[in-house]
N, C-alpha and C. Protein backbone atom coordinates (compact mmCIF):
# COMPACT_ATOMS: atom_id res chain seq x y z
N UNK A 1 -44.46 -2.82 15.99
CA UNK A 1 -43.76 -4.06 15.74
C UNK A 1 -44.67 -5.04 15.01
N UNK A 2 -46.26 -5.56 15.66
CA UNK A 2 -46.96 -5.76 14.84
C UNK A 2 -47.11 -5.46 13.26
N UNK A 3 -47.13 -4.12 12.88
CA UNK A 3 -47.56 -3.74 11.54
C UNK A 3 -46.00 -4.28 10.85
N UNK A 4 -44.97 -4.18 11.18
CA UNK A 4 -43.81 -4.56 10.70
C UNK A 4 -44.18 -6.30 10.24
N UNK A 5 -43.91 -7.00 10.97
CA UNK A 5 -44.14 -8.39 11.15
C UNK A 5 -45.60 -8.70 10.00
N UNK A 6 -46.61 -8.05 10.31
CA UNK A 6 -47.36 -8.46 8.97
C UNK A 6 -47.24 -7.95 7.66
N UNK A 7 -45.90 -7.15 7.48
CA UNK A 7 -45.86 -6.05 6.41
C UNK A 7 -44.99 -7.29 5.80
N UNK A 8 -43.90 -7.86 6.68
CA UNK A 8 -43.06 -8.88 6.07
C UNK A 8 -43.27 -10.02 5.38
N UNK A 9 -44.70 -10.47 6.59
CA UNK A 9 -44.94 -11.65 6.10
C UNK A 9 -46.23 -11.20 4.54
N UNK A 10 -46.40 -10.47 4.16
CA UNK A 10 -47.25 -10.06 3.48
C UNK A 10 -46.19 -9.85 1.89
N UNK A 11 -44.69 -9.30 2.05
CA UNK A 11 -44.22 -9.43 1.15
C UNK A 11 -43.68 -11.09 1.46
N UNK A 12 -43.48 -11.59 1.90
CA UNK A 12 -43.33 -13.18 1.94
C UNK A 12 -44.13 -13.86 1.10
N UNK A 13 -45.36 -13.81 1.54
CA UNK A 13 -46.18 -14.28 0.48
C UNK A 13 -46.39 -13.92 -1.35
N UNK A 14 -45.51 -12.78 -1.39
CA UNK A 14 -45.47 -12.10 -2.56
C UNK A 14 -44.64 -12.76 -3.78
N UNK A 15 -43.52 -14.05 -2.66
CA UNK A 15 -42.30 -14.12 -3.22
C UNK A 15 -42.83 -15.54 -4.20
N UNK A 16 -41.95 -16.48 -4.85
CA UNK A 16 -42.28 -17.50 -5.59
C UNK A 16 -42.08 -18.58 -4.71
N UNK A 17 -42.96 -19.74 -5.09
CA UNK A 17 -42.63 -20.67 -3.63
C UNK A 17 -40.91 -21.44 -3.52
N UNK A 18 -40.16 -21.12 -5.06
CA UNK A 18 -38.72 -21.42 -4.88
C UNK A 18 -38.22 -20.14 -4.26
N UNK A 19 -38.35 -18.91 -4.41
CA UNK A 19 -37.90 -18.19 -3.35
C UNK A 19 -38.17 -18.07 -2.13
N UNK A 20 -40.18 -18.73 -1.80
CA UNK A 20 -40.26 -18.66 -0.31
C UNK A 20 -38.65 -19.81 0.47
N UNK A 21 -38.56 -21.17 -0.05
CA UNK A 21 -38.05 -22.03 -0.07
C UNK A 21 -36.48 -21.87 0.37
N UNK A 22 -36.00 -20.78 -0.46
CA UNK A 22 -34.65 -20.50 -0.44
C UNK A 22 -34.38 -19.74 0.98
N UNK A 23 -35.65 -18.59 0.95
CA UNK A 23 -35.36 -17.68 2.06
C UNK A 23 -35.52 -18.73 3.26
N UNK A 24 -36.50 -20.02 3.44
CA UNK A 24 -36.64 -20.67 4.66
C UNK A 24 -35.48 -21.72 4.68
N UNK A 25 -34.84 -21.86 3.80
CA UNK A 25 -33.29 -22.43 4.20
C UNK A 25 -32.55 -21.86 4.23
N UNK A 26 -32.54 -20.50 4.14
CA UNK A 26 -31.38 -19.22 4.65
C UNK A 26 -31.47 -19.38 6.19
N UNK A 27 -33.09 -19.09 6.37
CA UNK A 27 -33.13 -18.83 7.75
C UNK A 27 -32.82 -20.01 8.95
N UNK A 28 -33.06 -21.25 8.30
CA UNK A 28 -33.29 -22.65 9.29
C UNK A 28 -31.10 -22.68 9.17
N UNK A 29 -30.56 -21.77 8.48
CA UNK A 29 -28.87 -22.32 8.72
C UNK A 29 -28.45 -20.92 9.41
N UNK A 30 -29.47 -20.05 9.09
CA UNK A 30 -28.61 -18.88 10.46
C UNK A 30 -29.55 -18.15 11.07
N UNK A 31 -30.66 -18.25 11.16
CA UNK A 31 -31.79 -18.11 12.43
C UNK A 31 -30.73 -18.06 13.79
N UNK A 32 -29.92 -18.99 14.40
CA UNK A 32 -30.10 -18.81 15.40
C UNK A 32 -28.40 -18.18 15.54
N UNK A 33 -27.86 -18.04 14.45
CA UNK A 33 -26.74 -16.88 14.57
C UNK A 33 -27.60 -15.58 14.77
N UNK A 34 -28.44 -15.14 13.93
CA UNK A 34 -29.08 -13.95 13.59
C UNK A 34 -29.64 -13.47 15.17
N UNK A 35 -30.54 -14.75 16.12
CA UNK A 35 -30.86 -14.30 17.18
C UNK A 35 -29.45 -14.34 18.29
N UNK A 36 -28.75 -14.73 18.31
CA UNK A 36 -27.57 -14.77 19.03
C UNK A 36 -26.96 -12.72 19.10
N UNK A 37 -26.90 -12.53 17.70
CA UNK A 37 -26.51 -11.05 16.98
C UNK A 37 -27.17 -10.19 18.33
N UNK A 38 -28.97 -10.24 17.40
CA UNK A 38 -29.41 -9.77 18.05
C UNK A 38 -29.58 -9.74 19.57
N UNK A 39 -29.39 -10.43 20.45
CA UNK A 39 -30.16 -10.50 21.77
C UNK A 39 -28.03 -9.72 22.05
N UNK A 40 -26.55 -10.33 21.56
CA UNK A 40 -25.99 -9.56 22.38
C UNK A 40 -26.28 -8.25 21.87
N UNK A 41 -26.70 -7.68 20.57
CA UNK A 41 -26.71 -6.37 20.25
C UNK A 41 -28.00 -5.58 21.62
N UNK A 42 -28.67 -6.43 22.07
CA UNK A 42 -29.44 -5.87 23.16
C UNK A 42 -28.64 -5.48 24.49
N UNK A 43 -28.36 -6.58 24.70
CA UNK A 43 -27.32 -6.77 26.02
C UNK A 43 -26.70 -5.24 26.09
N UNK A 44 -25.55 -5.10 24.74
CA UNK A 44 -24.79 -4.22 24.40
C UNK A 44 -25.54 -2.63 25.00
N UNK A 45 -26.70 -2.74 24.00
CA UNK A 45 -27.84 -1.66 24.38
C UNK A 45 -27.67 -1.35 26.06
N UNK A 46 -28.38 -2.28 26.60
CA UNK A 46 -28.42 -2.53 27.96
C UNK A 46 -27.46 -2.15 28.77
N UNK A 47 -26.37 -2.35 28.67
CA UNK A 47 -25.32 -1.90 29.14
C UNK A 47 -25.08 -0.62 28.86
N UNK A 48 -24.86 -0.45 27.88
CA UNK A 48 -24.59 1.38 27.26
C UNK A 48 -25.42 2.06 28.20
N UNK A 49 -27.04 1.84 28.16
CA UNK A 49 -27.62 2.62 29.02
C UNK A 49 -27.21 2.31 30.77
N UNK A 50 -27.21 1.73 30.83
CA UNK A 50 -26.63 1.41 32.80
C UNK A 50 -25.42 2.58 32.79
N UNK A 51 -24.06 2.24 31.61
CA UNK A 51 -23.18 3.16 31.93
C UNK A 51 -23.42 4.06 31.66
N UNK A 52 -24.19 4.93 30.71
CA UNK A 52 -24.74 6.55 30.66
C UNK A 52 -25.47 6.78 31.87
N UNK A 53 -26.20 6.02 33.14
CA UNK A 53 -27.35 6.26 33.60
C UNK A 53 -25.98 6.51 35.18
N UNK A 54 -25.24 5.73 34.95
CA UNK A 54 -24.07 5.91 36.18
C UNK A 54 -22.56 7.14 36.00
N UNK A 55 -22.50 7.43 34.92
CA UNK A 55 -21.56 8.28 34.49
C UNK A 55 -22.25 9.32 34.07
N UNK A 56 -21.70 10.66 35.19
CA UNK A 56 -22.44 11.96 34.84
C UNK A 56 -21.77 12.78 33.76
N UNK A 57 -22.60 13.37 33.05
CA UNK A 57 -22.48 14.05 31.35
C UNK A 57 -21.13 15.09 31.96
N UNK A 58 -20.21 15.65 30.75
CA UNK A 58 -19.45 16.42 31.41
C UNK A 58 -19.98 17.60 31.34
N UNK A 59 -19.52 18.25 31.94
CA UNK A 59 -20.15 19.85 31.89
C UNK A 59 -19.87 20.73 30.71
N UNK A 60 -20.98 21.18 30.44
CA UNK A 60 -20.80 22.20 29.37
C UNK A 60 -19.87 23.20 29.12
N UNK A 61 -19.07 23.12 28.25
CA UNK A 61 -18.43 24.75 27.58
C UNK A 61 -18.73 25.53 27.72
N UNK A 62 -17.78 26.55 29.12
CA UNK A 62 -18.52 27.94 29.35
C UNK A 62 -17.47 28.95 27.84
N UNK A 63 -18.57 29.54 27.06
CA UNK A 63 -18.28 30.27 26.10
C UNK A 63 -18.31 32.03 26.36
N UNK A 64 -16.98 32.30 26.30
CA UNK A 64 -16.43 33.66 26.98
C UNK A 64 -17.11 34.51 26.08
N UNK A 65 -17.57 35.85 26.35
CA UNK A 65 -17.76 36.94 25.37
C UNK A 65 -17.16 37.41 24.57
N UNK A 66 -17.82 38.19 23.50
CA UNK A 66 -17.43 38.29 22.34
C UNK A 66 -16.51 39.34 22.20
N UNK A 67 -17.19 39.96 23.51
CA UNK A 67 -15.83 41.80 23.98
C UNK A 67 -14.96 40.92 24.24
N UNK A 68 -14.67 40.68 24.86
CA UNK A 68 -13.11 39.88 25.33
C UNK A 68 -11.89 39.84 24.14
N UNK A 69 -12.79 38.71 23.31
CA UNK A 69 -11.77 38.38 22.35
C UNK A 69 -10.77 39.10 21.86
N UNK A 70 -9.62 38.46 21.50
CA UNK A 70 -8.65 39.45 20.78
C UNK A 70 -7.57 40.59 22.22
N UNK A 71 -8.52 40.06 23.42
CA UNK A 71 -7.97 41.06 24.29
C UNK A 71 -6.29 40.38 25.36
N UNK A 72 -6.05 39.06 25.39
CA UNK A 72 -5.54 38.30 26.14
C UNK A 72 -4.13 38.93 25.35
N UNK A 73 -3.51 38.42 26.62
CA UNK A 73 -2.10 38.26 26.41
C UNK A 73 -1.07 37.45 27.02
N UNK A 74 -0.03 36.55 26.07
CA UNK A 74 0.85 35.51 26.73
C UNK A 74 2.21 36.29 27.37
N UNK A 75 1.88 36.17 28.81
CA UNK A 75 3.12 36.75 29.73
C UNK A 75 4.31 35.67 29.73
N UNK A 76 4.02 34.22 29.05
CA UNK A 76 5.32 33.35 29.55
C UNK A 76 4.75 32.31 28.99
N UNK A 77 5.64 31.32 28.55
CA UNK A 77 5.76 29.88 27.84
C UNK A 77 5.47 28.68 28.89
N UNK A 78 4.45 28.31 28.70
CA UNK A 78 3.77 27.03 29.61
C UNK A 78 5.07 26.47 30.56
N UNK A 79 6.37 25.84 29.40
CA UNK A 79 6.68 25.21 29.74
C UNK A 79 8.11 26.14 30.78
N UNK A 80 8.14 26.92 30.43
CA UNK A 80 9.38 27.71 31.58
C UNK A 80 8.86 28.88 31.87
N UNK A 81 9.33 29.56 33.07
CA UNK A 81 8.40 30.22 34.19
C UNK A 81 8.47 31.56 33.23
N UNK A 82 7.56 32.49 33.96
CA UNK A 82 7.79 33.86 33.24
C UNK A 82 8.79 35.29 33.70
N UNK A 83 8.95 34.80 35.18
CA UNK A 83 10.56 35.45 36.25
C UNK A 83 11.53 34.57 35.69
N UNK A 84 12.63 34.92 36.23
CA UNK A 84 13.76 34.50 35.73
C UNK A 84 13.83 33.38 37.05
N UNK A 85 14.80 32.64 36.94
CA UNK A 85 14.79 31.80 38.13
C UNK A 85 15.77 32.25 39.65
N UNK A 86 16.26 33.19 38.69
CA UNK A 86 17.50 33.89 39.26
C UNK A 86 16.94 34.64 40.85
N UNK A 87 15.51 35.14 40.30
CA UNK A 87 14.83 35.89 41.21
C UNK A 87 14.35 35.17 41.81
N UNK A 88 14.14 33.69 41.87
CA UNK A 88 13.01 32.94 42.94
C UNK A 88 13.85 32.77 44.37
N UNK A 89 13.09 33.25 45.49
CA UNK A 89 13.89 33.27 46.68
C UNK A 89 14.52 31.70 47.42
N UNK A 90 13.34 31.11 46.96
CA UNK A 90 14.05 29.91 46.94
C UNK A 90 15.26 28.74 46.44
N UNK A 91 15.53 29.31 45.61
CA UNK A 91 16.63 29.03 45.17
C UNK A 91 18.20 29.72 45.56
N UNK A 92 17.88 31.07 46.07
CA UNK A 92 19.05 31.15 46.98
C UNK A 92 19.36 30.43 48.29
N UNK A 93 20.71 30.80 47.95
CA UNK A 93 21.65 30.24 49.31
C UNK A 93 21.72 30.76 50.78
């Protein structure tokens, strides 16, 4: 963070003193939007990690073998049974 901070101010000094000028009245009208940004973009951070650190990962994709494949077969349609209803004992009288 150091080497950053003197890398900046090092091109700062690089600039013309009407551009140092411009950039220090950029900053003196939104400096303290910019830290506002930043500190909720921390918060945000902060939080994200609490809820990853309390919510367990889901479990991994168990991935079936490669013999298998191709081997399955659909006995009946999700949505209506694969007996007839005719046959369910429960439904008689």
């Amino acid at each position: 963070m150091t080497k950053l901070i003197q890398e900046t101010f090092q091109q700062i000094l690089q600039l013309s003193e009407e551009q140092q000028d411009t950039l220090a009245t950029y900053l003196q009208k939104h400096l303290i939007e910019l830290l506002k940004k930043s500190e909720k973009e921390k918060r945000l951070a902060k939080h994200n990690d609490t809820l990853n650190e309390n919510i367990n990962p889901l479990p991994k994709r168990r991935i079936p073998p490669v013999s298998i494949a191709g081997k399955g077969k659909t006995l009946g349609d999700l949505v209506s049974p694969i007996v007839n209803t005719e046959d369910w004992e429960c439904l008689r009288e």
